[in-house]
N, C-alpha and C. Protein backbone atom coordinates (compact mmCIF):
# COMPACT_ATOMS: atom_id res chain seq x y z
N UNK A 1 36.10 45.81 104.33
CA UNK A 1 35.73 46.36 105.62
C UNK A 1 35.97 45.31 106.69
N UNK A 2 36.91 46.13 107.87
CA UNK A 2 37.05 44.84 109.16
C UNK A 2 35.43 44.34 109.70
N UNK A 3 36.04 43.59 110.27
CA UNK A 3 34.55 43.07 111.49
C UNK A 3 34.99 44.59 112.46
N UNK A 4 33.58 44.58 113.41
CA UNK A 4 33.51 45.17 114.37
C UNK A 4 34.14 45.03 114.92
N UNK A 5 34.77 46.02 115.96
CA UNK A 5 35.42 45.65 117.43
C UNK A 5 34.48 45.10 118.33
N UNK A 6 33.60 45.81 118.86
CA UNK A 6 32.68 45.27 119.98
C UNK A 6 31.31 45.61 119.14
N UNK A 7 30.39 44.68 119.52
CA UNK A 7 28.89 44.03 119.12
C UNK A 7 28.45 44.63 120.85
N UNK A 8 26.99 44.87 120.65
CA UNK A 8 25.93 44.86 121.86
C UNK A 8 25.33 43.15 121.97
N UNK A 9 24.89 42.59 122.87
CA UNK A 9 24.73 41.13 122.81
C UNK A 9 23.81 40.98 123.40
N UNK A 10 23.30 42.41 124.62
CA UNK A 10 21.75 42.77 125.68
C UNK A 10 21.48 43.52 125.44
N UNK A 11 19.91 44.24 125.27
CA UNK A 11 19.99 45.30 125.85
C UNK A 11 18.43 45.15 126.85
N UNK A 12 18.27 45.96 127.23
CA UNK A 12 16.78 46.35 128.05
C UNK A 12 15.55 46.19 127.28
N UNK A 13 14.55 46.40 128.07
CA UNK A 13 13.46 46.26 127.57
C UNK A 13 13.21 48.70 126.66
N UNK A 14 13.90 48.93 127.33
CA UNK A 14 13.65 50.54 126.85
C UNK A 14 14.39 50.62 125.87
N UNK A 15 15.77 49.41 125.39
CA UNK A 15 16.98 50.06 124.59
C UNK A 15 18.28 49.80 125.06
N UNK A 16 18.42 50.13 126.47
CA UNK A 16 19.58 50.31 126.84
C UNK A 16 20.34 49.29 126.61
N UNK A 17 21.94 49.23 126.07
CA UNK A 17 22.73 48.61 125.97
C UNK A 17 23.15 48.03 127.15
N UNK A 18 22.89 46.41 127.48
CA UNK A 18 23.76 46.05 128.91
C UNK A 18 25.02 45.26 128.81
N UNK A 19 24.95 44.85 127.66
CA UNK A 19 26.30 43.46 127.88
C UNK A 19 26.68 43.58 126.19
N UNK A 20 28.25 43.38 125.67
CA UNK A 20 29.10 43.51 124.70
C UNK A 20 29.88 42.24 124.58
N UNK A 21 30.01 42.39 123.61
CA UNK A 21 31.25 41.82 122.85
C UNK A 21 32.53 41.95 122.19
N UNK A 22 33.34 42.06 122.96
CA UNK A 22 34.52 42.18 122.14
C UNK A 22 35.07 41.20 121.43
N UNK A 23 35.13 41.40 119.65
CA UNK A 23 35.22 40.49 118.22
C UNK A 23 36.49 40.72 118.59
N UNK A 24 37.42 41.07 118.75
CA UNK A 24 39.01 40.95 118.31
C UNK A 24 39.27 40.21 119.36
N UNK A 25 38.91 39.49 120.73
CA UNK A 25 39.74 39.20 122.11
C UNK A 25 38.73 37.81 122.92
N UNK A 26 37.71 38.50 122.48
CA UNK A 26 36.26 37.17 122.96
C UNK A 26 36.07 37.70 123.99
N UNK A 27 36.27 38.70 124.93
CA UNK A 27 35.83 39.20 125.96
C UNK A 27 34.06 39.77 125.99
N UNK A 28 33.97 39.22 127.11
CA UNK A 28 32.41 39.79 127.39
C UNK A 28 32.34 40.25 128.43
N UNK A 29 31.61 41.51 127.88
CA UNK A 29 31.47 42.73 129.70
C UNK A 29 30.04 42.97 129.20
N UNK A 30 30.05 43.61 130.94
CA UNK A 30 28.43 44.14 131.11
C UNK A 30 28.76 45.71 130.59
N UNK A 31 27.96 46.59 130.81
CA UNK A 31 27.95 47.67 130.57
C UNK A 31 29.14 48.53 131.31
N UNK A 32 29.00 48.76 132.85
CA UNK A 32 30.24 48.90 134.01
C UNK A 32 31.29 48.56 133.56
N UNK A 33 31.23 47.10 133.43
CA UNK A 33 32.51 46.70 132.91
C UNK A 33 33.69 47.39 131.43
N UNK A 34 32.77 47.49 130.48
CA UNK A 34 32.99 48.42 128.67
C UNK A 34 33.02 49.55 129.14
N UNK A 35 32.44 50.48 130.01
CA UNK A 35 32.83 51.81 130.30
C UNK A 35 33.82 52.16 131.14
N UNK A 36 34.06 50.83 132.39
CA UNK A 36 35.67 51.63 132.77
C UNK A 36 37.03 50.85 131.84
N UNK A 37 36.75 50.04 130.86
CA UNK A 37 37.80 49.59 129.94
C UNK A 37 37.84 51.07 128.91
N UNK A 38 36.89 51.36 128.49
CA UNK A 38 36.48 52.88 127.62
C UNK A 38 37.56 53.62 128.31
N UNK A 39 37.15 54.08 129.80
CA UNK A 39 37.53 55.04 130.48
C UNK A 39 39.66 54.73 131.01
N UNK A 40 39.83 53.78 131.38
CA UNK A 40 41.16 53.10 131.07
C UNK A 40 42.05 53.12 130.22
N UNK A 41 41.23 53.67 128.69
CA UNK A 41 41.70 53.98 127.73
C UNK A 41 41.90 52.47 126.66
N UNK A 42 41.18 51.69 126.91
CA UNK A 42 41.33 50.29 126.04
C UNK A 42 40.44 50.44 124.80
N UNK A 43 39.70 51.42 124.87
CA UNK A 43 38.96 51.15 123.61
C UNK A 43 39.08 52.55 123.05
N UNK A 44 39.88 52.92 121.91
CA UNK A 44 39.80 54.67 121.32
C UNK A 44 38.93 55.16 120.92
N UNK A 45 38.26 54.42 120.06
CA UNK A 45 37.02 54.39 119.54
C UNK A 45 35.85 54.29 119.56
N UNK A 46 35.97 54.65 120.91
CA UNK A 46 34.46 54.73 121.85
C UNK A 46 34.89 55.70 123.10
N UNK A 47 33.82 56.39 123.46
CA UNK A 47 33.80 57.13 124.65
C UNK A 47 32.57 56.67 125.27
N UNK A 48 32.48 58.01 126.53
CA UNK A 48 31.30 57.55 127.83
C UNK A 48 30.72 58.86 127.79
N UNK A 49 29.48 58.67 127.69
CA UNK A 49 28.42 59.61 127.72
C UNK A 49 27.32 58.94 129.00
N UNK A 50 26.86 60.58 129.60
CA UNK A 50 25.81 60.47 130.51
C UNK A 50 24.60 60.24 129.89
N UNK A 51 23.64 59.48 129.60
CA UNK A 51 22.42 59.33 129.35
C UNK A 51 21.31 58.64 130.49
N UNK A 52 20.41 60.05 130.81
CA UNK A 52 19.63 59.62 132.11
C UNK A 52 20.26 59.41 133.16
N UNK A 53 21.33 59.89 133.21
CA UNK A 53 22.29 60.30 134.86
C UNK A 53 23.45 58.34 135.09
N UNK A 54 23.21 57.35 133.49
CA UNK A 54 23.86 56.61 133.71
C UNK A 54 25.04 56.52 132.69
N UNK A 55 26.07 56.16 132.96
CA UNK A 55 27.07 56.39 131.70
C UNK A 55 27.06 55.37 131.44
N UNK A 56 27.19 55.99 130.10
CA UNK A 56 26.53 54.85 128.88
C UNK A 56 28.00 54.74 127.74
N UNK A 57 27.98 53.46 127.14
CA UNK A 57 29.28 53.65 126.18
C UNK A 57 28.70 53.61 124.79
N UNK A 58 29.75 55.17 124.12
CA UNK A 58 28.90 54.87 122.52
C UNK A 58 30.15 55.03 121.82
N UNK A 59 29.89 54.71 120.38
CA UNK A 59 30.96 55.00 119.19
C UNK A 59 31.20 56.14 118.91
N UNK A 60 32.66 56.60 118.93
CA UNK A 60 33.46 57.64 118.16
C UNK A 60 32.77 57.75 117.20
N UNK A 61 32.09 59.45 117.02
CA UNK A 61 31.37 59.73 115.24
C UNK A 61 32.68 59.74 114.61
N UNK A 62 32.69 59.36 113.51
CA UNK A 62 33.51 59.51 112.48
C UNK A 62 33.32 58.93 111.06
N UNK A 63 31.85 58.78 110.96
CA UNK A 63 31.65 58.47 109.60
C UNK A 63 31.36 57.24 108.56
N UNK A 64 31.77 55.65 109.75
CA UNK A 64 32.30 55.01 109.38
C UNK A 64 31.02 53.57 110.39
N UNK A 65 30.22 53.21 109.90
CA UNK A 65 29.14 52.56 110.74
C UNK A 65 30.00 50.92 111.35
N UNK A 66 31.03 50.85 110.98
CA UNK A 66 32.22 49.51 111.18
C UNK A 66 32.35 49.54 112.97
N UNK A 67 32.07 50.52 113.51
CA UNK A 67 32.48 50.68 114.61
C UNK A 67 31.48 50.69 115.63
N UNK A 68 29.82 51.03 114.85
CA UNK A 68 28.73 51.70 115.84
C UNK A 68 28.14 50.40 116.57
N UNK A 69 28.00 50.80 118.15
CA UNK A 69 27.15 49.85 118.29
C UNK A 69 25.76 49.36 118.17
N UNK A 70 25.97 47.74 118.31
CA UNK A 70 24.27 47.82 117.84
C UNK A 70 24.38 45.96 117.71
């Protein structure tokens, strides 16, 4: 099994995911940042979901926990 692509590295005091890691490149984004790279199309394996009116970035279901964040 690969390493992850991107790791969570913050999150909130409620949960929320704020800041990532990208394992293949060393890049570190905030949340804004991972959702318009998502949205740009840099990451396939993740999309953008509204949660609580903020878009939020989560893992492509597909079965496979290599990918989920956390």
């Amino acid at each position: 099994m690969g390493r992850k692509r991107v790791s969570v590295t913050s999150e909130s005091d409620s949960g929320r995911n704020l800041r990532f890691h990208d394992n293949y490149n060393g890049n570190k984004m905030t949340r804004t940042q991972f959702v318009h790279q998502i949205e740009c199309g840099n990451y396939s394996n993740y999309h953008v979901r509204k949660v609580n009116g903020v878009k939020t970035p989560v893992s492509n279901p597909d079965g496979t926990k290599n990918n989920n964040l956390d």
